[in-house]
PDB file of N, CA and C in Angstrom:
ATOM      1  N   UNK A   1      -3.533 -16.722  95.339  1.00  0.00           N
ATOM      2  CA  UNK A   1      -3.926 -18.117  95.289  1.00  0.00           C
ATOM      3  C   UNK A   1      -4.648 -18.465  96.590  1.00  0.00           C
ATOM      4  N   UNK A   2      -5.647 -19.303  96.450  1.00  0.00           N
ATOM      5  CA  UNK A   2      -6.126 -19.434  97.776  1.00  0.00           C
ATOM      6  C   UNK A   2      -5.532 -20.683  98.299  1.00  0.00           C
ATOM      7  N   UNK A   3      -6.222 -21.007  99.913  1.00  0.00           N
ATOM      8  CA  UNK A   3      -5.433 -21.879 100.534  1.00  0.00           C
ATOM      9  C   UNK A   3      -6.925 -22.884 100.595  1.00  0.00           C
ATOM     10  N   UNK A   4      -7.062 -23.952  99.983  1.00  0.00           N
ATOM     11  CA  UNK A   4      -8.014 -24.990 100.362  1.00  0.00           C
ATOM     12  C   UNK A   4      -8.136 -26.328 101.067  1.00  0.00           C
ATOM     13  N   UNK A   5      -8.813 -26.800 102.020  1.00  0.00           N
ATOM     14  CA  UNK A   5      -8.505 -28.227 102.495  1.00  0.00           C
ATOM     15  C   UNK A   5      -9.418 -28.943 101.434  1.00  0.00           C
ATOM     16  N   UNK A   6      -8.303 -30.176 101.613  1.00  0.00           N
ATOM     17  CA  UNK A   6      -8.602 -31.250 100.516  1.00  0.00           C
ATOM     18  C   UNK A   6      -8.454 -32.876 101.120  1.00  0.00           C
ATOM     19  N   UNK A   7      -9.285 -33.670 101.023  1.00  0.00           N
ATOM     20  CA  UNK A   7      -9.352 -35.013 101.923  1.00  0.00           C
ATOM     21  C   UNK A   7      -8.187 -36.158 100.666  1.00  0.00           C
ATOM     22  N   UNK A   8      -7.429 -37.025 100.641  1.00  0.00           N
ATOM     23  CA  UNK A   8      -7.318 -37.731  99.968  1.00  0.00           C
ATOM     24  C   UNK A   8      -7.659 -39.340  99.891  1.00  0.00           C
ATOM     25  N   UNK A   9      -8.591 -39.506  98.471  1.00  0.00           N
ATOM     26  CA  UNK A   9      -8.788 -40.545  98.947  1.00  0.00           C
ATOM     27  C   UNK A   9      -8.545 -41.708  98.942  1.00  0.00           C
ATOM     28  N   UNK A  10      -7.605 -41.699  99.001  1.00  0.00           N
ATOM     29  CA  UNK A  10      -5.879 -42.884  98.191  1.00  0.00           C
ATOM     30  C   UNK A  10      -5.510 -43.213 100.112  1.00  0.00           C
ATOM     31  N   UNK A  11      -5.254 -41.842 100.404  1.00  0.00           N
ATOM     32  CA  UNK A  11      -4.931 -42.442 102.194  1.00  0.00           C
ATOM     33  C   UNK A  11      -5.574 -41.598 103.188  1.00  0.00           C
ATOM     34  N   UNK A  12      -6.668 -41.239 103.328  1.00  0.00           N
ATOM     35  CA  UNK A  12      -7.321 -40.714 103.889  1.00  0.00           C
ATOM     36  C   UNK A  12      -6.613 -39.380 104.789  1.00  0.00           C
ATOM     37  N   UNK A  13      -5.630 -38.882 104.230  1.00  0.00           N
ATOM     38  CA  UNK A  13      -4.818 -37.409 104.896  1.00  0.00           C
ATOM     39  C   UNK A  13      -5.516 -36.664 104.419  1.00  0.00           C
ATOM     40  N   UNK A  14      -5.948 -35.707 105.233  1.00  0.00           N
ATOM     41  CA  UNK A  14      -6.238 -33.747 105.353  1.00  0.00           C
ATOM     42  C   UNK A  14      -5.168 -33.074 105.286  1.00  0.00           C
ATOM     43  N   UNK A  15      -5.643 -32.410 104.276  1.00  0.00           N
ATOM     44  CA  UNK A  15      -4.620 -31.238 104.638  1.00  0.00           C
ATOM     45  C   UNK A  15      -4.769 -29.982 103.953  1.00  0.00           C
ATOM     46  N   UNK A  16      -4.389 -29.081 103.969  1.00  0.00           N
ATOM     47  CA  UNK A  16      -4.682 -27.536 103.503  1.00  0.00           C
ATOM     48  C   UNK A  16      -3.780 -27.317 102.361  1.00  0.00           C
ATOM     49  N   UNK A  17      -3.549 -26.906 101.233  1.00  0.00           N
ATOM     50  CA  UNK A  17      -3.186 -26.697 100.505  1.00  0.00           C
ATOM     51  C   UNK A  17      -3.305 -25.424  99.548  1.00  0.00           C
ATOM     52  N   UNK A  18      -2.526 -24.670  99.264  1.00  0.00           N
ATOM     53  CA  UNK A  18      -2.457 -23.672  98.021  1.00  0.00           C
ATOM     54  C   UNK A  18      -1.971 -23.693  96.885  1.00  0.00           C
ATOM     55  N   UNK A  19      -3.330 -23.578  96.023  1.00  0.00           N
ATOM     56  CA  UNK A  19      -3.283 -24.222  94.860  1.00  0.00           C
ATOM     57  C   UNK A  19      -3.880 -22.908  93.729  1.00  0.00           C
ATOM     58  N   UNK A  20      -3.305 -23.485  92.611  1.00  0.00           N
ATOM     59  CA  UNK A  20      -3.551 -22.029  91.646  1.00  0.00           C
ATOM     60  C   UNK A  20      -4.841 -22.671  90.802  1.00  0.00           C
ATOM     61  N   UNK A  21      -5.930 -21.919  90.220  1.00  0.00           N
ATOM     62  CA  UNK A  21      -6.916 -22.614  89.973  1.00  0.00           C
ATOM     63  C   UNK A  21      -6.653 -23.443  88.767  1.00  0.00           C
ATOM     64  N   UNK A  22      -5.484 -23.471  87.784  1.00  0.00           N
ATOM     65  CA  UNK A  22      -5.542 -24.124  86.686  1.00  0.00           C
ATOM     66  C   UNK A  22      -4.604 -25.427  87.301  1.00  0.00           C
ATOM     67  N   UNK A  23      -4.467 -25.734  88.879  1.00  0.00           N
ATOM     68  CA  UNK A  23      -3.034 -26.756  89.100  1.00  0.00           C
ATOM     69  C   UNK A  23      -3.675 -27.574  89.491  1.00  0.00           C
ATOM     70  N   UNK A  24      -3.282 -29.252  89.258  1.00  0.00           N
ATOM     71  CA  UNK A  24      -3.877 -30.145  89.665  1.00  0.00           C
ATOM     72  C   UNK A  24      -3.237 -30.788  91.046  1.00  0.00           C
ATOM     73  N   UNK A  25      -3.804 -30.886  92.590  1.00  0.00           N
ATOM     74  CA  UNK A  25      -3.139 -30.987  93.693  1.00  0.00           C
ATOM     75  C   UNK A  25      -3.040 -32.651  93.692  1.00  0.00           C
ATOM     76  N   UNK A  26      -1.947 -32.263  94.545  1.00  0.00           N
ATOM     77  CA  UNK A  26      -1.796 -33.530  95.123  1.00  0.00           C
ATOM     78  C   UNK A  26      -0.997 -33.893  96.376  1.00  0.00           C
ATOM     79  N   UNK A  27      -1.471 -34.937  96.920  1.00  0.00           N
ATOM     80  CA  UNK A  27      -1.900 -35.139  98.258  1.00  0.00           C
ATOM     81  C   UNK A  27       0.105 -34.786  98.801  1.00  0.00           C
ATOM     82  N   UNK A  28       0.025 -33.836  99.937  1.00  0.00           N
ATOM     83  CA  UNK A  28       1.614 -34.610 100.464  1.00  0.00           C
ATOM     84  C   UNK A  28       2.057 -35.539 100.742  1.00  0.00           C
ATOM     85  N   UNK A  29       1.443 -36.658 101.301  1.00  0.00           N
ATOM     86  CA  UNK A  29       1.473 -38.083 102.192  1.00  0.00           C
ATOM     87  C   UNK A  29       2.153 -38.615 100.944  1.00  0.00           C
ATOM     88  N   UNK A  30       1.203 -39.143  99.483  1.00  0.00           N
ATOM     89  CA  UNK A  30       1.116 -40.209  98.987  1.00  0.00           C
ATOM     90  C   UNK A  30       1.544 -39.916  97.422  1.00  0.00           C
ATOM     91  N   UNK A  31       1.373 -38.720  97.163  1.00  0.00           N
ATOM     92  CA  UNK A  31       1.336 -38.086  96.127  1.00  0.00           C
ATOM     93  C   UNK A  31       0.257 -38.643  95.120  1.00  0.00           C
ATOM     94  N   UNK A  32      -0.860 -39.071  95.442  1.00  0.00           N
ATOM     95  CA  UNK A  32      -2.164 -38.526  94.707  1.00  0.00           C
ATOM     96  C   UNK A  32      -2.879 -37.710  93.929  1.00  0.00           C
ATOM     97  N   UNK A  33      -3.462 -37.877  93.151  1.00  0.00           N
ATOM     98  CA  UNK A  33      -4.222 -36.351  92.327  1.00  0.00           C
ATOM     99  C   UNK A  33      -5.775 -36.676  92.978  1.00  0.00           C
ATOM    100  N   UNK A  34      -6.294 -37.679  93.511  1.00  0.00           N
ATOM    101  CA  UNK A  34      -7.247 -38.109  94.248  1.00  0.00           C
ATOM    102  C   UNK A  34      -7.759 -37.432  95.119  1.00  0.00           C
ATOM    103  N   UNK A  35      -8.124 -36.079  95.374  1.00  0.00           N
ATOM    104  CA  UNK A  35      -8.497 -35.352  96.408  1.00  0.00           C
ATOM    105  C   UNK A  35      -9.723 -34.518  96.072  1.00  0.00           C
ATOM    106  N   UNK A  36     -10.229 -34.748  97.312  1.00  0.00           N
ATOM    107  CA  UNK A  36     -12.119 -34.173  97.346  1.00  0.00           C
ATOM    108  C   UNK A  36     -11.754 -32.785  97.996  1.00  0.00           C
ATOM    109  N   UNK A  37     -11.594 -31.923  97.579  1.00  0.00           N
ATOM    110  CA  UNK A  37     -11.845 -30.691  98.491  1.00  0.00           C
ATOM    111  C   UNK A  37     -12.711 -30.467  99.287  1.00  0.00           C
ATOM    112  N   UNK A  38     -12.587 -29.870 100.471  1.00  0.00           N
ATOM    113  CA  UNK A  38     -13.597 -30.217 101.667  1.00  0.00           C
ATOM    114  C   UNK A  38     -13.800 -28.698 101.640  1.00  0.00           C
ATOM    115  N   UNK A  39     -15.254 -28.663 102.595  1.00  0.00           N
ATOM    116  CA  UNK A  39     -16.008 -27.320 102.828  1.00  0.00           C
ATOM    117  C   UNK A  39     -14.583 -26.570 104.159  1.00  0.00           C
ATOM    118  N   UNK A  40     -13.892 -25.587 103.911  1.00  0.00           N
ATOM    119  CA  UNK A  40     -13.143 -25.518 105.436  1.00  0.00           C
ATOM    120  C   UNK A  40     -14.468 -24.125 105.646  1.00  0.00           C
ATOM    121  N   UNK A  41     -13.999 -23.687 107.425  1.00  0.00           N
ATOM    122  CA  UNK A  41     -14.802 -22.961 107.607  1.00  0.00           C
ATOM    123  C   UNK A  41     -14.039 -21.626 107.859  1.00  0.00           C
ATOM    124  N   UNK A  42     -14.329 -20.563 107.690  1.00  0.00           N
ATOM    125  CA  UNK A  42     -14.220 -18.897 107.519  1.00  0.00           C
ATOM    126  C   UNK A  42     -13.375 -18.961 108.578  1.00  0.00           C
ATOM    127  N   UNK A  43     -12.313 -17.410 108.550  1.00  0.00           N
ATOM    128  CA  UNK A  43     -11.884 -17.524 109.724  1.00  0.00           C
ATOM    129  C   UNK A  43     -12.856 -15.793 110.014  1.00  0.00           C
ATOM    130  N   UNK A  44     -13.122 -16.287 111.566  1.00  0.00           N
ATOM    131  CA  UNK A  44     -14.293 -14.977 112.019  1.00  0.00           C
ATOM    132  C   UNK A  44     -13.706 -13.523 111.735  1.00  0.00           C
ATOM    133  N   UNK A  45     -14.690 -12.653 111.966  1.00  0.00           N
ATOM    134  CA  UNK A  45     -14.561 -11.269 111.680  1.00  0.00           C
ATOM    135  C   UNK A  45     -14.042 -10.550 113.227  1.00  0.00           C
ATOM    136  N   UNK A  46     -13.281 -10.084 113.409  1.00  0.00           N
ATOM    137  CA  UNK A  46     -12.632  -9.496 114.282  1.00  0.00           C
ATOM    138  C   UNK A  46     -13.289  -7.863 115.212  1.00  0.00           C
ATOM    139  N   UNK A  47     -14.879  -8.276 115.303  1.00  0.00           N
ATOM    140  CA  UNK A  47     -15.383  -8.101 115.849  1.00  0.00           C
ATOM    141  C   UNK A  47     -15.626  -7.399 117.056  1.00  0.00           C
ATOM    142  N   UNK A  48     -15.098  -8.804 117.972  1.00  0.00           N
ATOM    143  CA  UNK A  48     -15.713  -8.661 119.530  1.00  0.00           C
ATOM    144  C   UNK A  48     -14.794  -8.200 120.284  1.00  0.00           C
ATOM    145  N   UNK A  49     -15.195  -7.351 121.239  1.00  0.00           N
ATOM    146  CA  UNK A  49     -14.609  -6.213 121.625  1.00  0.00           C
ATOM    147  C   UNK A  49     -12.893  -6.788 121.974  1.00  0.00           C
ATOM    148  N   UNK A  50     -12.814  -8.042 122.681  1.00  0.00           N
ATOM    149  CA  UNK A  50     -11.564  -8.685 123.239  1.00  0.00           C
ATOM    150  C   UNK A  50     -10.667  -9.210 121.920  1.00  0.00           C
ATOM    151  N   UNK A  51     -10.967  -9.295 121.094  1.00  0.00           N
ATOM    152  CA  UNK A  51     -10.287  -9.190 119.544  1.00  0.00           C
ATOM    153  C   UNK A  51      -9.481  -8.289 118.881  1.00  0.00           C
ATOM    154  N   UNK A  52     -10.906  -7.086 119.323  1.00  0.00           N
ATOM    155  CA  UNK A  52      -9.714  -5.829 119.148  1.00  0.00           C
ATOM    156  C   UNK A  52      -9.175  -5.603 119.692  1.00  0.00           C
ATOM    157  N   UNK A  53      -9.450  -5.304 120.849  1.00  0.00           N
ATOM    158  CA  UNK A  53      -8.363  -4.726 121.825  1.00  0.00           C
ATOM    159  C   UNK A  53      -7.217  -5.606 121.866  1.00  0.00           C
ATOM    160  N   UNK A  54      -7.039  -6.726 121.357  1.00  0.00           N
ATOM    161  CA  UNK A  54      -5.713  -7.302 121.299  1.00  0.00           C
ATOM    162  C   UNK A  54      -5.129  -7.074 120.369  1.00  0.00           C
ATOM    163  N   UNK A  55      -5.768  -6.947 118.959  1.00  0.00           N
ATOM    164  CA  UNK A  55      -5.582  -6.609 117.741  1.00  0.00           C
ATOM    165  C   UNK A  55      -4.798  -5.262 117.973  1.00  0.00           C
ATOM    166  N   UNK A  56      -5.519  -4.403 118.737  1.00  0.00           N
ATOM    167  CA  UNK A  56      -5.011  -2.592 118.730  1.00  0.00           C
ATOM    168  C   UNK A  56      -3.410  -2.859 120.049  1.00  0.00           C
ATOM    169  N   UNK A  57      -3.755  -3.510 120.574  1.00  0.00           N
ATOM    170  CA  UNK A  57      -2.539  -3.518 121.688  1.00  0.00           C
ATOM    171  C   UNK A  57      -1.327  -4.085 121.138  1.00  0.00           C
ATOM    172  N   UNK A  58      -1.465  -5.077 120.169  1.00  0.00           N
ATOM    173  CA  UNK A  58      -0.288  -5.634 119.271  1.00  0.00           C
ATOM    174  C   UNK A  58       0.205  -4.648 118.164  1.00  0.00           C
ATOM    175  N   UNK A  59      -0.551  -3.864 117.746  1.00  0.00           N
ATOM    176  CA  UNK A  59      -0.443  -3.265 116.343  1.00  0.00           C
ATOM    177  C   UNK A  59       0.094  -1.686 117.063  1.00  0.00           C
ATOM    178  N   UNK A  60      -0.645  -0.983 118.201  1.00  0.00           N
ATOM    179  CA  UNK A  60       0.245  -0.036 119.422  1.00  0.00           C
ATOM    180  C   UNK A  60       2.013  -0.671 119.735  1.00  0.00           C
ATOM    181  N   UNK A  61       1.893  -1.666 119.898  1.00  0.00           N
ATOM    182  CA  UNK A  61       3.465  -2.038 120.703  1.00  0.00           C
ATOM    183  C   UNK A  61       4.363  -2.421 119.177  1.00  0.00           C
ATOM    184  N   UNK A  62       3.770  -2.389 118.041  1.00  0.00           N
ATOM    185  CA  UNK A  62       4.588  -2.558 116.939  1.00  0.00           C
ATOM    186  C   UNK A  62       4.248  -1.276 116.181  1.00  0.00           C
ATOM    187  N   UNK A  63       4.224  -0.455 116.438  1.00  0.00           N
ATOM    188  CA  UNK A  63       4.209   0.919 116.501  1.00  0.00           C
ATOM    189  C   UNK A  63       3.561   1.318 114.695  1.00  0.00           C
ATOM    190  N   UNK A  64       2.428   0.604 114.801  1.00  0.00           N
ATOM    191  CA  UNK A  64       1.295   0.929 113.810  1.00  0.00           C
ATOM    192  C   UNK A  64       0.498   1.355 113.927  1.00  0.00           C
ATOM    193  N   UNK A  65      -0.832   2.023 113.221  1.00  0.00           N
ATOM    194  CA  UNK A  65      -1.985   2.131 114.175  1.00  0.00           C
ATOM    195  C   UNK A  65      -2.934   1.528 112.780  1.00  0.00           C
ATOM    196  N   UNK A  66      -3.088   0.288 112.461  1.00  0.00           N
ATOM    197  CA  UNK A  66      -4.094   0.230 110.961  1.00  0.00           C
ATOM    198  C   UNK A  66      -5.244  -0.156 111.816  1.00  0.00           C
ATOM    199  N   UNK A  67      -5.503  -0.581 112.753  1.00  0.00           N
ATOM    200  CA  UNK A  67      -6.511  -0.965 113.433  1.00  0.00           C
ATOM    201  C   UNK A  67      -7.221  -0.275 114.036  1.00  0.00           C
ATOM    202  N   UNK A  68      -7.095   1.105 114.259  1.00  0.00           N
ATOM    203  CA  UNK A  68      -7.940   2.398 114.323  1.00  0.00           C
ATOM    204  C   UNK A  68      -8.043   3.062 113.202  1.00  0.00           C
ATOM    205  N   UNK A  69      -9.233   3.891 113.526  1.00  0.00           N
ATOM    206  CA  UNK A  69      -9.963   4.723 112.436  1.00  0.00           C
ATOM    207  C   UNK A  69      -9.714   5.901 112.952  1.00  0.00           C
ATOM    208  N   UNK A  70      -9.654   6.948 111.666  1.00  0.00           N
ATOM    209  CA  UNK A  70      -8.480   8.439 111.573  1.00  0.00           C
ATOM    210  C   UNK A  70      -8.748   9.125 113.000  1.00  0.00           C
ATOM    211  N   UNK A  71      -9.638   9.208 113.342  1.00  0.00           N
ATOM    212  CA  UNK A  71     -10.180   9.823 114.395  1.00  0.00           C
ATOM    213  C   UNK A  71      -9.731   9.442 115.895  1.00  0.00           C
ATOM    214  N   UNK A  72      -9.742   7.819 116.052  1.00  0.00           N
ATOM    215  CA  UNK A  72      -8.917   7.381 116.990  1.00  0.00           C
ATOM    216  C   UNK A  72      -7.335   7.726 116.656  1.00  0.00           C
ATOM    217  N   UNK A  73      -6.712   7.487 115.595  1.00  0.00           N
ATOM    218  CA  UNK A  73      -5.394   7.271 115.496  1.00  0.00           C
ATOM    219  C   UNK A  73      -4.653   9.030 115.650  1.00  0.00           C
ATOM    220  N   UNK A  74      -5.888  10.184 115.591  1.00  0.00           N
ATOM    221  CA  UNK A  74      -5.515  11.410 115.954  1.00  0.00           C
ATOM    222  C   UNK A  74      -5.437  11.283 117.627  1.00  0.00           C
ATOM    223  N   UNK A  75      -6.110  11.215 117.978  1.00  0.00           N
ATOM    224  CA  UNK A  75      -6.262  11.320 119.569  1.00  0.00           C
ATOM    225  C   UNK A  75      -5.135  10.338 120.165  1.00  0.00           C
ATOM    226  N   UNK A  76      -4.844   9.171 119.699  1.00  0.00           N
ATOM    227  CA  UNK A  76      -3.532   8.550 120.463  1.00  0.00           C
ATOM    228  C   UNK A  76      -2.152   9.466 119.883  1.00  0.00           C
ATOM    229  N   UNK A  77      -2.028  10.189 118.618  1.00  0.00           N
ATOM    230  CA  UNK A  77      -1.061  10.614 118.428  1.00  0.00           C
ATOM    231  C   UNK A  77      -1.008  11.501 119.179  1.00  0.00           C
ATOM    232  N   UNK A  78      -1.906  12.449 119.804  1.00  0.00           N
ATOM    233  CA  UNK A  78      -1.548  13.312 120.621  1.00  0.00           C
ATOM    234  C   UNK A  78      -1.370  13.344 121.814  1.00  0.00           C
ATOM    235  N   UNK A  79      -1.414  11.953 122.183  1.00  0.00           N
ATOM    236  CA  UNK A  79      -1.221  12.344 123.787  1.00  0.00           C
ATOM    237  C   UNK A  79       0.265  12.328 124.323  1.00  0.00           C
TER     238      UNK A  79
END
């Protein structure tokens, strides 16, 4: 199910919501069916170099490795 923001326009609350596509939402505040779904924006691609390396240093100290590729995750196993 996805998670969508939705404006209401009964009392003007935002809020994010997960909703199944056949369910009709409604607002938490007021309990409304009155809601405009709003554009939300992406969350970014995990990219830039200081992303990963936090990404790989969290996922190292919880003793995973999904955040390297086979080739890296050989070379840390061996050291």
């Amino acid at each position: 199910m996805p998670i969508y923001d939705y404006r209401c326009s009964e009392c003007g609350q935002t809020s994010e919501l997960l909703v199944r596509t056949s369910a009709v939402p409604a607002c938490p505040a007021c309990g409304s069916q009155r809601l405009d779904k709003l554009v939300a924006a992406t969350a970014p691609q995990a990219r830039t170099p200081g992303i990963v390396s936090r990404a790989r240093a969290q996922a190292a100290k919880e003793g995973h490795f999904s955040n390297y590729n086979s080739a890296e995750r050989r070379r840390i196993r061996s050291r």
